[in-house]
Protein backbone atom coordinates (compact mmCIF):
# COMPACT_ATOMS: atom_id res chain seq x y z
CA UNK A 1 -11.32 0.43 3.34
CA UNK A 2 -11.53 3.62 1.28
CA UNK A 3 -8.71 5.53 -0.64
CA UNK A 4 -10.61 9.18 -0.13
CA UNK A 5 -10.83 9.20 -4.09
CA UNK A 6 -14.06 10.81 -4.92
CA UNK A 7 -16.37 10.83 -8.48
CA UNK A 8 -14.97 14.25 -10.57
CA UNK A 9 -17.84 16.08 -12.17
CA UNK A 10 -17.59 15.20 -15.39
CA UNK A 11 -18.04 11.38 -14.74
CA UNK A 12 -21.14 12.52 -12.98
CA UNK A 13 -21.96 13.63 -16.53
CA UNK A 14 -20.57 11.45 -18.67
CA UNK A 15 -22.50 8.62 -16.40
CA UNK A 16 -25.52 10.20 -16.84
CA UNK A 17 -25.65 10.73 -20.80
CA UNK A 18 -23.93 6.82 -20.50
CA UNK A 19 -27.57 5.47 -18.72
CA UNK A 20 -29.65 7.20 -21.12
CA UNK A 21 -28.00 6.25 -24.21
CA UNK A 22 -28.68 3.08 -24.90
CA UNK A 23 -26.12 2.97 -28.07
CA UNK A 24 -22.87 2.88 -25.73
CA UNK A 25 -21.54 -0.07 -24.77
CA UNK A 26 -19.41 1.09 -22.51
CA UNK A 27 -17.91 3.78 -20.32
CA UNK A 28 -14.63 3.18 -19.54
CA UNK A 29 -13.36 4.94 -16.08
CA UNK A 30 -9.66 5.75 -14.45
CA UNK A 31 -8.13 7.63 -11.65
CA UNK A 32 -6.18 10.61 -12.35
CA UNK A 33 -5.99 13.81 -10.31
CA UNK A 34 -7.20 12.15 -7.29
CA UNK A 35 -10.42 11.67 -8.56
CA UNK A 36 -12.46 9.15 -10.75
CA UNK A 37 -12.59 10.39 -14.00
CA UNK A 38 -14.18 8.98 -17.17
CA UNK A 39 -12.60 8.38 -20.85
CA UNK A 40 -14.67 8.18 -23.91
CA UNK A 41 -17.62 6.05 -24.04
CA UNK A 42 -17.42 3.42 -26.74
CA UNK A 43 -20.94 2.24 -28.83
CA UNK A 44 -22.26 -0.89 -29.64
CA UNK A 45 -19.93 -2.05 -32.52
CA UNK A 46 -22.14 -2.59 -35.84
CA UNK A 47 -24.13 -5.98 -35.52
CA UNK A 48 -23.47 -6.59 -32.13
CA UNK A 49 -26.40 -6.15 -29.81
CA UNK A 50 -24.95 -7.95 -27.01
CA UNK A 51 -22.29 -7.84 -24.47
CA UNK A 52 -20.50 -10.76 -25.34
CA UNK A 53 -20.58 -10.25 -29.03
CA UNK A 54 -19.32 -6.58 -28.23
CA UNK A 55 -16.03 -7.72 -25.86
CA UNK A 56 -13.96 -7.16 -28.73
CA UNK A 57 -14.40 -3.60 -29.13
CA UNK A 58 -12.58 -3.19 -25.58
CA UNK A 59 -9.43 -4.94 -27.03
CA UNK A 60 -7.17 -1.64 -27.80
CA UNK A 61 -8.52 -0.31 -24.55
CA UNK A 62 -6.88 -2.81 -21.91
CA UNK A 63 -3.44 -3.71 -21.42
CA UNK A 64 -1.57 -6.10 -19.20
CA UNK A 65 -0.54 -3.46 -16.63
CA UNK A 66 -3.16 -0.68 -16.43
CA UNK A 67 -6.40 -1.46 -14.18
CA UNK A 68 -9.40 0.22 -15.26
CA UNK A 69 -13.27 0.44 -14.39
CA UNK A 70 -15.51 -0.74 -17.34
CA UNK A 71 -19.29 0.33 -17.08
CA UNK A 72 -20.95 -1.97 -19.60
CA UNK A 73 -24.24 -2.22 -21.06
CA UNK A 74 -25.49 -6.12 -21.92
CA UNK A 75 -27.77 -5.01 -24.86
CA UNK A 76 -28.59 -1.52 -26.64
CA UNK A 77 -32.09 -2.09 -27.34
CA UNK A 78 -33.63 -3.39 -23.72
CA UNK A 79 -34.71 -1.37 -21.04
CA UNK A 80 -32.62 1.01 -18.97
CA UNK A 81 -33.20 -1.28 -15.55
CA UNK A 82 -30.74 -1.73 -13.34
CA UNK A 83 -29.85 -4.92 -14.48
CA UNK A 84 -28.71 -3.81 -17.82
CA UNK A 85 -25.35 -2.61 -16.46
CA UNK A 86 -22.19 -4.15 -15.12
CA UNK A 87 -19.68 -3.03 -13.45
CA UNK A 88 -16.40 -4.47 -13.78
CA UNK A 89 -12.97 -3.69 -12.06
CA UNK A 90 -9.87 -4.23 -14.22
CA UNK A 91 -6.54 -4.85 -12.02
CA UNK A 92 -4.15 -6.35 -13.89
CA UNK A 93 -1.30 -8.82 -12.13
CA UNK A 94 1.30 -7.57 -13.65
CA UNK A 95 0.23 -4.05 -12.58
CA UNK A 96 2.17 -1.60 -10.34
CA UNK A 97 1.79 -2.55 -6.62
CA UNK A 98 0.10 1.04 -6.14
CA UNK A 99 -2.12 1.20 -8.49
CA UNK A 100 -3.26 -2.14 -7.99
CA UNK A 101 -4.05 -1.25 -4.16
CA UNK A 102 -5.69 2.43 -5.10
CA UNK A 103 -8.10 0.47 -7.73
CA UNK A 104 -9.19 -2.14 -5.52
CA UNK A 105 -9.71 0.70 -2.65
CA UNK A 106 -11.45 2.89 -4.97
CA UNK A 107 -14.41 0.18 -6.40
CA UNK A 108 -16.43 1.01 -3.48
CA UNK A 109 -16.44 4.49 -4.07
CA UNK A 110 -17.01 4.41 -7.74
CA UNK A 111 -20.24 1.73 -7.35
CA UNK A 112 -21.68 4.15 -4.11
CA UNK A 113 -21.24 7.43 -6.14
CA UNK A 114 -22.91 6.21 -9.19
CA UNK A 115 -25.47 4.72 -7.42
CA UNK A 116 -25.25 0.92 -6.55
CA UNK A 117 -29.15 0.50 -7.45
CA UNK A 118 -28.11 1.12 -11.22
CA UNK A 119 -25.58 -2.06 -11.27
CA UNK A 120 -26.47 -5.38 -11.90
CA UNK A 121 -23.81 -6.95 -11.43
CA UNK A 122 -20.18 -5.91 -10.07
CA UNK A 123 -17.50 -8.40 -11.24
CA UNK A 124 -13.52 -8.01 -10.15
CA UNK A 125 -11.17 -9.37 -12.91
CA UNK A 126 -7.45 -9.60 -12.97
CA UNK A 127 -6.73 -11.05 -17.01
CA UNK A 128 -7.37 -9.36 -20.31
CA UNK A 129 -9.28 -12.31 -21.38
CA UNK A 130 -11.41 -12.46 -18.65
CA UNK A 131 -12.62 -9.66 -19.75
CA UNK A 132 -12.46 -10.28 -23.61
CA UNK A 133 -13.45 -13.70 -23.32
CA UNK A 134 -17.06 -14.65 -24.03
CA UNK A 135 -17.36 -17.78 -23.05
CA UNK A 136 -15.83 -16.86 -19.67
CA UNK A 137 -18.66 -14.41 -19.27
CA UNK A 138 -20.76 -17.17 -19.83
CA UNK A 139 -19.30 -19.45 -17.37
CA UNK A 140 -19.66 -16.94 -14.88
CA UNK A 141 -23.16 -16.33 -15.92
CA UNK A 142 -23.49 -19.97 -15.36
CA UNK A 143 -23.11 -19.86 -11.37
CA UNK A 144 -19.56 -20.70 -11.45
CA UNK A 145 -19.69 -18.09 -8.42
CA UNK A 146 -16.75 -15.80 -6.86
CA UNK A 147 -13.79 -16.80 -6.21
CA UNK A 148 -10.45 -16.01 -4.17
CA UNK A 149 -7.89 -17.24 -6.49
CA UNK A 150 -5.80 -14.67 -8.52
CA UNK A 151 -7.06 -14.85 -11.84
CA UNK A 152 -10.49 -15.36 -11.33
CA UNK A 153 -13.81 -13.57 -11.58
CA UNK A 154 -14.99 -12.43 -8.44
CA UNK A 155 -18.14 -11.35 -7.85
CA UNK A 156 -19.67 -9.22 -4.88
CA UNK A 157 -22.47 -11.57 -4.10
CA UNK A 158 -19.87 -13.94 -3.22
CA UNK A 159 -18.68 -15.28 0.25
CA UNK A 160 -16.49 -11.46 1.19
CA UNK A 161 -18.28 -8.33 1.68
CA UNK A 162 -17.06 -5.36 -0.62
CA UNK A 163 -14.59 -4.37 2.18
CA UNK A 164 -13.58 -7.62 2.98
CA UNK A 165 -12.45 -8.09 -0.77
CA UNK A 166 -10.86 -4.57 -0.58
CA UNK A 167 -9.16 -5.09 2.52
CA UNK A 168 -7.96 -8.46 0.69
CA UNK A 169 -6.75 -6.39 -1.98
CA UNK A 170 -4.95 -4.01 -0.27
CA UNK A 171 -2.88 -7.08 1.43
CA UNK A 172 -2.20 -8.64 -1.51
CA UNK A 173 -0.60 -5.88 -2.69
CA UNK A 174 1.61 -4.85 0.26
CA UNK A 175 2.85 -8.28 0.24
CA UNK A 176 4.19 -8.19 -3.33
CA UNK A 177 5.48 -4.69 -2.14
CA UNK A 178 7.45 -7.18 0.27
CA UNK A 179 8.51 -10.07 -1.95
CA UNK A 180 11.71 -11.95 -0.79
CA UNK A 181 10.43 -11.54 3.04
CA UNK A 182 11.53 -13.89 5.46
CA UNK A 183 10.40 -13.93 8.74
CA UNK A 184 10.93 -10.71 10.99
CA UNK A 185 13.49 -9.99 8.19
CA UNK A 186 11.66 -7.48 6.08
CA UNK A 187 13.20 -8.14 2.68
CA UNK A 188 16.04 -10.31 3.63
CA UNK A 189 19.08 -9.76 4.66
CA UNK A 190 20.74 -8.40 1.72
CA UNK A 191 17.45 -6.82 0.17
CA UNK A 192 15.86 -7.19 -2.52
CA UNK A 193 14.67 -5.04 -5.89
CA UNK A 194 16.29 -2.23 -6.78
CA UNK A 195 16.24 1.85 -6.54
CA UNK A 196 17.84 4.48 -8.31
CA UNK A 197 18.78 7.86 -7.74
CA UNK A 198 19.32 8.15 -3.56
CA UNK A 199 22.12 10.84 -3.93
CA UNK A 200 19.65 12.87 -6.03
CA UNK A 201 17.03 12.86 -3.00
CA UNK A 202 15.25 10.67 -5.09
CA UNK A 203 14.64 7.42 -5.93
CA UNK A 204 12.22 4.44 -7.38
CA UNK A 205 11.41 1.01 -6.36
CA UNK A 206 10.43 -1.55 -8.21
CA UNK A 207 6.80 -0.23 -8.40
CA UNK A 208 8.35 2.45 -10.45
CA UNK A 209 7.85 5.16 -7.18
CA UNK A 210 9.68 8.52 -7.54
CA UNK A 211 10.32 9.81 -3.85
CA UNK A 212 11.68 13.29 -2.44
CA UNK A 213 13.31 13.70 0.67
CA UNK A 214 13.21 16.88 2.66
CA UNK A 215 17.62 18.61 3.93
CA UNK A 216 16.71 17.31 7.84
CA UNK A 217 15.45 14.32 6.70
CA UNK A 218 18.36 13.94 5.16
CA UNK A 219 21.10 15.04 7.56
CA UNK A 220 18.94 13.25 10.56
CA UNK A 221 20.36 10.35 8.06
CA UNK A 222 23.71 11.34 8.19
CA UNK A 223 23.50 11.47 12.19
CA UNK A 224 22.47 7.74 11.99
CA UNK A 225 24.86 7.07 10.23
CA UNK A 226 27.76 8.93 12.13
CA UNK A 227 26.28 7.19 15.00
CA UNK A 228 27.79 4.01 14.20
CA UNK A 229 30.30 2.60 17.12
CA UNK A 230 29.53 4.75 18.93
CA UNK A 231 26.93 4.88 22.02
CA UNK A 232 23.50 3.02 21.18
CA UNK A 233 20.25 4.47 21.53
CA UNK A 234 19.86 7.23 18.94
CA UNK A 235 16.65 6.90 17.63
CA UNK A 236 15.34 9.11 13.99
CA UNK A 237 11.32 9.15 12.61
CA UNK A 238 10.12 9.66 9.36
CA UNK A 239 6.96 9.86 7.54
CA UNK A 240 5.30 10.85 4.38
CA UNK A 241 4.06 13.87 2.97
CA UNK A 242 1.59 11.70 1.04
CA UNK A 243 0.28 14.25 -1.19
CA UNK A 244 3.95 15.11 -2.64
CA UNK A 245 5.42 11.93 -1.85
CA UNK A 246 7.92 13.24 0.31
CA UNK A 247 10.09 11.93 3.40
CA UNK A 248 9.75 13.88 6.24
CA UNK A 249 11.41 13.89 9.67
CA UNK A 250 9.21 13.72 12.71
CA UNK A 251 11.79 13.41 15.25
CA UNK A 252 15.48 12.76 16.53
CA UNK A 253 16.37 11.69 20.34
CA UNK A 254 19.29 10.32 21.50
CA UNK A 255 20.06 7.91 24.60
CA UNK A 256 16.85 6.56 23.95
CA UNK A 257 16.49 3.25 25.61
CA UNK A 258 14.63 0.44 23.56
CA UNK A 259 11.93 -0.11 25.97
CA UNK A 260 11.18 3.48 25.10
CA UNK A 261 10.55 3.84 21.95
CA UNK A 262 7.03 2.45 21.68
CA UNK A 263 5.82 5.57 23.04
CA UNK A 264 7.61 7.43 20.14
CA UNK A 265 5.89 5.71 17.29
CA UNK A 266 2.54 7.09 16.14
CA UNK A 267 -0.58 5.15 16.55
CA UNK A 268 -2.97 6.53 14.31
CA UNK A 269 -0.41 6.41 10.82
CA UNK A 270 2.37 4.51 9.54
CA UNK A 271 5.77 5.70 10.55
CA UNK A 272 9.93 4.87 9.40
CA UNK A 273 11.95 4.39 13.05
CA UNK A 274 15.60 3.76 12.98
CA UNK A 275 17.35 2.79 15.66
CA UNK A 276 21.09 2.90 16.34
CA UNK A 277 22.67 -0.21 18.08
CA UNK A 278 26.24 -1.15 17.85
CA UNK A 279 27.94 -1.04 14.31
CA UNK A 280 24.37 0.02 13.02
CA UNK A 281 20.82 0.31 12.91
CA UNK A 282 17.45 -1.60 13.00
CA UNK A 283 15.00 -0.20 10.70
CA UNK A 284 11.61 -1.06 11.86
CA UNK A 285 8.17 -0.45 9.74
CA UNK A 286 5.25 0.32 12.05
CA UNK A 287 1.42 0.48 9.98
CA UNK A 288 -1.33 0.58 12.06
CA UNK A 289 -4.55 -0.99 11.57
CA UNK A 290 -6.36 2.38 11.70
CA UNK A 291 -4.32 4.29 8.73
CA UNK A 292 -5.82 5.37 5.89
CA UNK A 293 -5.38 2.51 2.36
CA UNK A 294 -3.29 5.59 0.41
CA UNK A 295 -0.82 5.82 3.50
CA UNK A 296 -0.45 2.33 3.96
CA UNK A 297 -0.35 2.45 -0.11
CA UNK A 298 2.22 5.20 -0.67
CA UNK A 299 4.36 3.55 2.33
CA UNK A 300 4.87 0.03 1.85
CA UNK A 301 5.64 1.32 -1.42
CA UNK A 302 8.25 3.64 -0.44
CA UNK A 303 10.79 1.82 2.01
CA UNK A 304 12.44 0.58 -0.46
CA UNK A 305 13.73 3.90 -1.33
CA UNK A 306 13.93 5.26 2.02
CA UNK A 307 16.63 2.49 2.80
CA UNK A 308 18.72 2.85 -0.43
CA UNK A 309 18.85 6.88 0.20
CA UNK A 310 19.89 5.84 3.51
CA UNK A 311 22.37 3.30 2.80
CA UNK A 312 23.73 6.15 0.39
CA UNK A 313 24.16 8.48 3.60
CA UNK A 314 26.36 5.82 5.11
CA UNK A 315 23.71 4.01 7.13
CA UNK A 316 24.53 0.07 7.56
CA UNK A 317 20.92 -1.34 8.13
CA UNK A 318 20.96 -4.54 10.33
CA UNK A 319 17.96 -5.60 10.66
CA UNK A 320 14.84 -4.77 8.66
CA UNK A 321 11.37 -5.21 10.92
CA UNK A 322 7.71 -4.28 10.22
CA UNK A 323 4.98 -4.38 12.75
CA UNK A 324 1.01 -3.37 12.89
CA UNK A 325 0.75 -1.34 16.06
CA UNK A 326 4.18 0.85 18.14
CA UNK A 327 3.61 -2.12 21.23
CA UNK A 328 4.33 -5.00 18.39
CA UNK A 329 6.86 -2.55 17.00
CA UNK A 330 8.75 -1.84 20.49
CA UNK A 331 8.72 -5.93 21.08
CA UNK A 332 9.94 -6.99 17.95
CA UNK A 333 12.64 -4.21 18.08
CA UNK A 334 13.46 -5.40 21.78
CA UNK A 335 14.21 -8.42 21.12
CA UNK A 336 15.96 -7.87 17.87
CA UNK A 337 18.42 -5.56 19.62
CA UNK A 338 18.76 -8.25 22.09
CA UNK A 339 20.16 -10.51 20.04
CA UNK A 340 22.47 -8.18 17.93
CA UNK A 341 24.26 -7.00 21.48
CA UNK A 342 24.80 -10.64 22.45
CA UNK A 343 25.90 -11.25 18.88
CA UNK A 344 28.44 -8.30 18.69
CA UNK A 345 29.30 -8.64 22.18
CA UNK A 346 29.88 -5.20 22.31
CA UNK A 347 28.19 -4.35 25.44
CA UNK A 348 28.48 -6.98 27.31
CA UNK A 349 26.48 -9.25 29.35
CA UNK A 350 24.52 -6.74 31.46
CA UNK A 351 23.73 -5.46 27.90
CA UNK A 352 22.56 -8.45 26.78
CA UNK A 353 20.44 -8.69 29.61
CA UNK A 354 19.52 -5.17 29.33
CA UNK A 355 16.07 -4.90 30.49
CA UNK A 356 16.85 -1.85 32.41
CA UNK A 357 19.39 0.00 30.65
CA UNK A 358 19.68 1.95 27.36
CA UNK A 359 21.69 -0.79 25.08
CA UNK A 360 26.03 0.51 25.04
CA UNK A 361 24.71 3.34 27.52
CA UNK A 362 26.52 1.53 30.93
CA UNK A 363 23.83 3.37 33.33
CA UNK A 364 21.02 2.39 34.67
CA UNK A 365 17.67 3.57 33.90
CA UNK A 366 14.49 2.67 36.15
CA UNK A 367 11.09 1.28 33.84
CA UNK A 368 9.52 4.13 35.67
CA UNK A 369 11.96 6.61 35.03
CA UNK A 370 10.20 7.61 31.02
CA UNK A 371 6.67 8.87 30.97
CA UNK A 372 5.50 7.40 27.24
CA UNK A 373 2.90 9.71 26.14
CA UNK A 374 -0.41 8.96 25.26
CA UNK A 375 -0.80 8.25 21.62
CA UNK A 376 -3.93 9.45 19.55
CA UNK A 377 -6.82 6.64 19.63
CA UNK A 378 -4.94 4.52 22.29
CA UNK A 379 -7.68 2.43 24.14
């Protein structure tokens, strides 16, 4: 998986005068701007004429929360063959949950650009002293091999492909995104972290996200909201601007019956659906397989917010689902409205039963009667 972050320029350069000066130690590397860009290179401290005895030089450079590429150099005075240069990826644990997923999507690119042929070794490394460590370079040296666990070196050549380890990464990340979740229950029932600013338009989850929302976004929000008690089936959409960060309304129906609503969600990008039932809404998190890793990135990362600015419109949030596809979506949100009609009782038990009716609309509605359409890259 790839984060569409390409190589700017000027690392093109500064890689170039990096292979051919065999004085630098290292070039270190970071994303900004959408594009991998390089900081200063730093030289071969004075005495040190190889990479372990030269670790320490990176010491003001790394810090628990930033990740970071380092392009190394074991020895000043060898050859310039390929083996002479490692590649490391610096991600951090205690990093934000974005960054953390854009880094790990991002290696791939960085490695291919530069020219994989050049690289020794590529190593993936999570602690400060893993990197400033000597005698864990060594131990790696040693075959100690990759490895899964957090905290360990893992190397390429290991028993996950690049992607694999990517892919991996990505996961990782969304799940801390999701700490606290229990079952169907997205982040519990009461929540969990915290967000600032919803009657702003903005606000920030605990990966430190700053997010806009757009007036309709904001009034479809209200209309949730206002829908409450009343008659169920009022279904409102949002997405992501990704390149502003901003919330964006994709659609508003009402008298929508739950069955239907599967052929509402996208199938090609992650989508926000909420639902009105009875004294509230289900919110329900659909991220398909197919979307790119900086939408699934910027969007697990942002319903945190979404939901506090909507619980500051007045909208009470019953249940919180997430799914990877709109069929697994439309199930899950089935059954979950299922249970919150029998629950309330507020319909009744032809609602509860509801396979064929719009839940707290009292008329019938045929299976055939809704023509989904066809969603973009539907088999």
């Amino acid at each position: 998986m790839q984060s569409g972050i390409t190589a700017s320029a000027e690392l093109l350069e500064a890689f170039t005068t990096f292979t051919s000066d065999t004085s630098a130690f290292c070039l270190p590397v970071s994303i900004t701007s959408e594009s991998l860009t390089p900081l200063s290179s730093i030289p071969f401290p004075s005495g040190s004429s190889t990479l372990p005895s030269s670790l320490s030089s990176l010491d003001s450079l790394l810090t628990p929360t930033t990740p970071l590429y380092l392009l190394l150099r074991r020895g000043p005075s060898g050859s310039q063959a390929q083996s002479d240069l490692v590649a490391v990826t610096y991600i951090p644990s205690r990093a934000p949950v974005r960054q953390k997923t854009l880094f790990a999507s991002t290696r791939a690119t960085l490695i291919r650009e530069l020219g994989s042929e050049k690289f020794g070794e590529t190593v993936f490394l999570t602690e400060r002293e893993e990197v400033l460590d000597p005698a864990q370079w060594d131990e790696r040296a040693g075959g100690g091999g990759a490895s899964t666990g957090a905290g360990q070196g893992q190397q390429d050549p290991g028993l996950l492909s690049t992607e694999e380890r990517e892919l991996q990464a990505v996961k990782r990340a969304e799940e801390e995104e999701r700490h606290g979740t229990r079952g169907r229950d997205l982040m519990g029932e009461a929540g969990s972290g915290g967000v600032i600013g919803a009657r702003s338009g903005t606000g920030g989850g605990r990966s430190g996200i700053v997010m806009k929302i757009e007036d309709d976004a904001r009034a479809a929000l209200g209309d949730v909201a206002a829908a409450a008690g009343g008659a169920s089936g009022l279904v409102v959409q949002m997405g992501i601007e990704v390149s502003s960060e901003t919330l964006t309304l994709l659609g508003r129906r009402e008298g929508v019956s739950v069955g239907d609503v599967a052929g509402m969600i996208p199938g090609d990008r992650p989508s926000y659906t909420f639902y009105s039932v009875g004294s509230g809404v289900v919110f329900l998190y659909v991220c398909p397989l197919s979307s790119k890793v900086k939408e699934r990135m910027v969007y697990a990362g942002s319903r945190r917010g979404l939901l506090h600015i909507a619980e500051g419109e007045g909208v009470k949030v019953l249940k919180r689902l997430e799914a990877g596809d709109p069929d697994e979506g439309s199930a899950r949100l089935e059954e979950e409205v299922r249970e919150l009609v029998k629950e309330s009782g507020a319909a009744g038990g032809d609602a509860a039963e509801g396979e064929d009716s719009a839940p707290g609309s009292g008329t019938a509605t045929p299976r055939g009667g809704f023509a989904r359409p066809k969603r973009p890259g539907r088999r």
